[in-house]
C-alpha atoms as a PDB file:
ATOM      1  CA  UNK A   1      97.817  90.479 109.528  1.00  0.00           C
ATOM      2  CA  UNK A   2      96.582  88.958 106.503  1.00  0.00           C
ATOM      3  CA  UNK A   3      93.944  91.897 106.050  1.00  0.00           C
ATOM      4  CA  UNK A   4      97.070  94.353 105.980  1.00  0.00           C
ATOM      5  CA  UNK A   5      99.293  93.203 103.539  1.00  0.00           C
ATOM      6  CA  UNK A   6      96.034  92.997 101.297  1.00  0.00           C
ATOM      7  CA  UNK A   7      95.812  96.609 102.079  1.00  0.00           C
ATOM      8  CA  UNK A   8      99.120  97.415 100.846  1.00  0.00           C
ATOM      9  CA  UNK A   9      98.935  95.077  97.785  1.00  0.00           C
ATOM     10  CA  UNK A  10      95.602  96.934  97.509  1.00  0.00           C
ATOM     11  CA  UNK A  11      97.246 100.439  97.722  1.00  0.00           C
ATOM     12  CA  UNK A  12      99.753  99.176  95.475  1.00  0.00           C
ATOM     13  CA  UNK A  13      97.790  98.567  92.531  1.00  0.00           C
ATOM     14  CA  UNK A  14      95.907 101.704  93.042  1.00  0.00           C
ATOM     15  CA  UNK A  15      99.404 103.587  92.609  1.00  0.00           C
ATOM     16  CA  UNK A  16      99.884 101.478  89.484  1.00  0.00           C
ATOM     17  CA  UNK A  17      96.653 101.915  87.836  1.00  0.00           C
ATOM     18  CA  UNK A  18      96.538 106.073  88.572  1.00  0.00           C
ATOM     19  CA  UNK A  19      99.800 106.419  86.959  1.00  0.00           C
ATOM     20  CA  UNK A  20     101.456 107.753  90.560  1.00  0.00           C
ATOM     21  CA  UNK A  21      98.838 110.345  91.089  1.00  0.00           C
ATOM     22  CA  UNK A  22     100.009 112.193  94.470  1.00  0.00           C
ATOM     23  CA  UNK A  23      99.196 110.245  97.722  1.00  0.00           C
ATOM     24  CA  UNK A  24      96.722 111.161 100.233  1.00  0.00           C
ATOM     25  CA  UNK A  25      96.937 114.164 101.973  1.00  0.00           C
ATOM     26  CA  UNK A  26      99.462 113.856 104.484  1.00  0.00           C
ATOM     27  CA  UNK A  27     101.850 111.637 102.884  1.00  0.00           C
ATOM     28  CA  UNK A  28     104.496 114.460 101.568  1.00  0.00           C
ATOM     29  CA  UNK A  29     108.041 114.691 100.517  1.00  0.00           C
ATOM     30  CA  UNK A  30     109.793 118.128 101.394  1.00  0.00           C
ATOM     31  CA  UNK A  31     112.899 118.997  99.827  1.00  0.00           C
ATOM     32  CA  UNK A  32     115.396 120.426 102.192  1.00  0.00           C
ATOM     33  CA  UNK A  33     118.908 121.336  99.768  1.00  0.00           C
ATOM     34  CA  UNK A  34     120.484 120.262  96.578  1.00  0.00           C
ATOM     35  CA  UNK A  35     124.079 120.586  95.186  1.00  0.00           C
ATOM     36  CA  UNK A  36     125.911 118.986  92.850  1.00  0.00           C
ATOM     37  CA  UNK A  37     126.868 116.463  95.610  1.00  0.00           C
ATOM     38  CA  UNK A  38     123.946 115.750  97.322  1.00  0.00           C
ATOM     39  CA  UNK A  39     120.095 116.168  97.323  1.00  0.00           C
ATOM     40  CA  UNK A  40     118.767 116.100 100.750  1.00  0.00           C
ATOM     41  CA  UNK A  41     114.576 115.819 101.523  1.00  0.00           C
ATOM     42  CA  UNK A  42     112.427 114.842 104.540  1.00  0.00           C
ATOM     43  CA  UNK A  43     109.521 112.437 103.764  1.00  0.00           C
ATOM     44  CA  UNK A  44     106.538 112.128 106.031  1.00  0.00           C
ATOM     45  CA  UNK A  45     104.695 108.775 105.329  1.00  0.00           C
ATOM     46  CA  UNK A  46     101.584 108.326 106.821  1.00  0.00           C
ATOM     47  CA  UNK A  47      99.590 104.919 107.134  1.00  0.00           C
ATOM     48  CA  UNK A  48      97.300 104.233 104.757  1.00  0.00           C
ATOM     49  CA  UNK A  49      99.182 106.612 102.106  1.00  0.00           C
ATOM     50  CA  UNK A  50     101.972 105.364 100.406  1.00  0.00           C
ATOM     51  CA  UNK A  51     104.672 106.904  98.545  1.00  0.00           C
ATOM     52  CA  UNK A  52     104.356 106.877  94.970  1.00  0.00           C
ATOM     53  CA  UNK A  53     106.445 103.932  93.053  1.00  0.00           C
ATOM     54  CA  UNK A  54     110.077 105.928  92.472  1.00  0.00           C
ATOM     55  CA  UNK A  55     113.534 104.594  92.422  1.00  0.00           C
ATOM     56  CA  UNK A  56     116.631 105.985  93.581  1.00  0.00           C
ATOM     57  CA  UNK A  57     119.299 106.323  90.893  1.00  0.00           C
ATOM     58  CA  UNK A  58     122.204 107.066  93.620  1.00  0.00           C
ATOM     59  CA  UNK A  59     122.763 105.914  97.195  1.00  0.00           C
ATOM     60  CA  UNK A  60     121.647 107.296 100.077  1.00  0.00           C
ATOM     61  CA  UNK A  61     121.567 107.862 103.969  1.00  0.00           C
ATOM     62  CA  UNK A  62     118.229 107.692 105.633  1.00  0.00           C
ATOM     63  CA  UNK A  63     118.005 109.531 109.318  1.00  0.00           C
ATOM     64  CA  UNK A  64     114.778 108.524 111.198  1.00  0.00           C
ATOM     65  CA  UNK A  65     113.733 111.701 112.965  1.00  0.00           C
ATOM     66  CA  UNK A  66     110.237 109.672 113.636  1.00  0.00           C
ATOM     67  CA  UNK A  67     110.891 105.829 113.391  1.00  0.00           C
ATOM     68  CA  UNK A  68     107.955 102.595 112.782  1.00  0.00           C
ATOM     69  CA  UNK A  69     107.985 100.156 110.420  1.00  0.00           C
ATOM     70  CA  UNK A  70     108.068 100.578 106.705  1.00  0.00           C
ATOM     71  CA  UNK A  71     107.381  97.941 104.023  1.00  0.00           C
ATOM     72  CA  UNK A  72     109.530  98.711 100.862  1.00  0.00           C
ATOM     73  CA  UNK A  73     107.035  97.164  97.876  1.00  0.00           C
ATOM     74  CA  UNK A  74     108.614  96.686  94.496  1.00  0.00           C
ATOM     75  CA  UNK A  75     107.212  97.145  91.323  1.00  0.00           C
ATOM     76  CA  UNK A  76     107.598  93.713  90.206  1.00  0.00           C
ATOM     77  CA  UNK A  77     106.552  92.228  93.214  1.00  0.00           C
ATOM     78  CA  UNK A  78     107.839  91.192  96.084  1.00  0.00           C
ATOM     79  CA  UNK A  79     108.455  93.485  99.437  1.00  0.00           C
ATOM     80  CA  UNK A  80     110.804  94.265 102.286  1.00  0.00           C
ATOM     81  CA  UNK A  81     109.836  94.705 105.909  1.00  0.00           C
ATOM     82  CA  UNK A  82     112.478  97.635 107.356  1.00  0.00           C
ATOM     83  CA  UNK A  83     112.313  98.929 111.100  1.00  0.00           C
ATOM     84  CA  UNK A  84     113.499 102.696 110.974  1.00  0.00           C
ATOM     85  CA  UNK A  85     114.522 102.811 114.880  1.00  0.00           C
ATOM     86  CA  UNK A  86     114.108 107.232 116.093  1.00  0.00           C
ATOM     87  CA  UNK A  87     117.286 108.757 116.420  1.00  0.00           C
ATOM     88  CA  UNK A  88     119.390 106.421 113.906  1.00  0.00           C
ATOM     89  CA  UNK A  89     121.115 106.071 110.739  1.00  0.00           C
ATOM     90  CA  UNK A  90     121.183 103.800 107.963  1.00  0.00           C
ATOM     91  CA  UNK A  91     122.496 102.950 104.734  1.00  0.00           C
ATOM     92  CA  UNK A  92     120.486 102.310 101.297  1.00  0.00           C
ATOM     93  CA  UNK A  93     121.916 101.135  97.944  1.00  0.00           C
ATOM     94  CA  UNK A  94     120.605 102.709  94.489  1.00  0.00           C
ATOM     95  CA  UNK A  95     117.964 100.994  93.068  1.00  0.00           C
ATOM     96  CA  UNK A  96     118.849  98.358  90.991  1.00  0.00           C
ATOM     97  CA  UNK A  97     118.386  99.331  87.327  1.00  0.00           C
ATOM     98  CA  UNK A  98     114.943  98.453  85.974  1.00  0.00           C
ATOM     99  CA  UNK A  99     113.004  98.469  88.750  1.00  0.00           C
ATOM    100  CA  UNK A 100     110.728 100.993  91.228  1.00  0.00           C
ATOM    101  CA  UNK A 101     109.382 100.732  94.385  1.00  0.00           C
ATOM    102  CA  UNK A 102     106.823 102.377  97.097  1.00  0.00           C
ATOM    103  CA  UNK A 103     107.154 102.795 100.790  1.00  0.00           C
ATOM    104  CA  UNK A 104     104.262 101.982 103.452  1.00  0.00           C
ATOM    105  CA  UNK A 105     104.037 102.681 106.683  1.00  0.00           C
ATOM    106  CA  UNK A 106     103.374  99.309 108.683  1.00  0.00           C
ATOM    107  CA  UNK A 107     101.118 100.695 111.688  1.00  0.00           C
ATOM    108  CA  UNK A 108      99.306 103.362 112.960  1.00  0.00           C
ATOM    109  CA  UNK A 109     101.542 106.346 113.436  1.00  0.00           C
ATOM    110  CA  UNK A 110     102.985 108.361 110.756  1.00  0.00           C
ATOM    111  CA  UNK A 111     106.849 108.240 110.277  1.00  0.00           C
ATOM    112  CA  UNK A 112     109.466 110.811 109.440  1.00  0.00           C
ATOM    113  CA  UNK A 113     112.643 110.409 107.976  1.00  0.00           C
ATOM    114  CA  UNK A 114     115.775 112.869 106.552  1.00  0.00           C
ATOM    115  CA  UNK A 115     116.776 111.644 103.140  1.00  0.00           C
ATOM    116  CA  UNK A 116     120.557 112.458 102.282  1.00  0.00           C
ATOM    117  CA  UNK A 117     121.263 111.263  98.897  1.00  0.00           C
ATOM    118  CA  UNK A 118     125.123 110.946  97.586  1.00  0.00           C
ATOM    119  CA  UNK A 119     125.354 112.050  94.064  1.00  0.00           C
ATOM    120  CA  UNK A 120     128.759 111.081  93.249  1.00  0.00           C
ATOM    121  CA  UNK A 121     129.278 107.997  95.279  1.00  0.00           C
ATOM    122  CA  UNK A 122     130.758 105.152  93.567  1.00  0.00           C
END
């Protein structure tokens, strides 16, 4: 376990230091629609191939079409362990101002979620 989350520090301050370069092949974010009131996108994270650092200025609603285990890393430090069960819903705040994070898939299969962003939520 310990030689993982040295792995993901690892890929962490790769991201950093290339200035969130594109990940490995694989790793991919498609957008699916956009309005005025919501921006919807799959993602497709694969192990070993993080997201680059973002943040998400508005809340959203994450569908796992392909569920695992994802490890939310922030920026500044500091992560969050999240099990994305296949077939459900769940809710995500904005980011809080400031700050940016990646995703990493914790495991060996890839995982694939539907991103539905809420522009104008309060």
């Amino acid at each position: 376990m310990k030689k993982f989350w040295g792995s993901v520090a690892a890929a962490s301050i790769l991201l950093l230091a290339s200035g969130g370069a594109a990940p490995p092949a694989g790793t991919q974010r498609v957008e699916q629609f956009e309005n005025d009131q919501v921006h919807v996108w799959k993602a497709i994270i694969t192990p070993g191939a993080p997201l680059t650092m973002h943040r998400h200025e508005h809340p959203r609603v994450l569908v796992a079409l392909d569920g695992g285990n994802v490890n939310i890393v922030q920026q500044a430090g500091g992560s969050e362990l999240n099990r994305w069960e296949t077939g459900k819903a769940y809710w995500l705040p904005a980011s809080k101002p400031g700050t940016m994070h990646t995703d990493a898939v914790v495991g060996k299969k890839p995982i694939e979620v539907m991103v539905v962003e809420l522009k104008n939520a309060h």
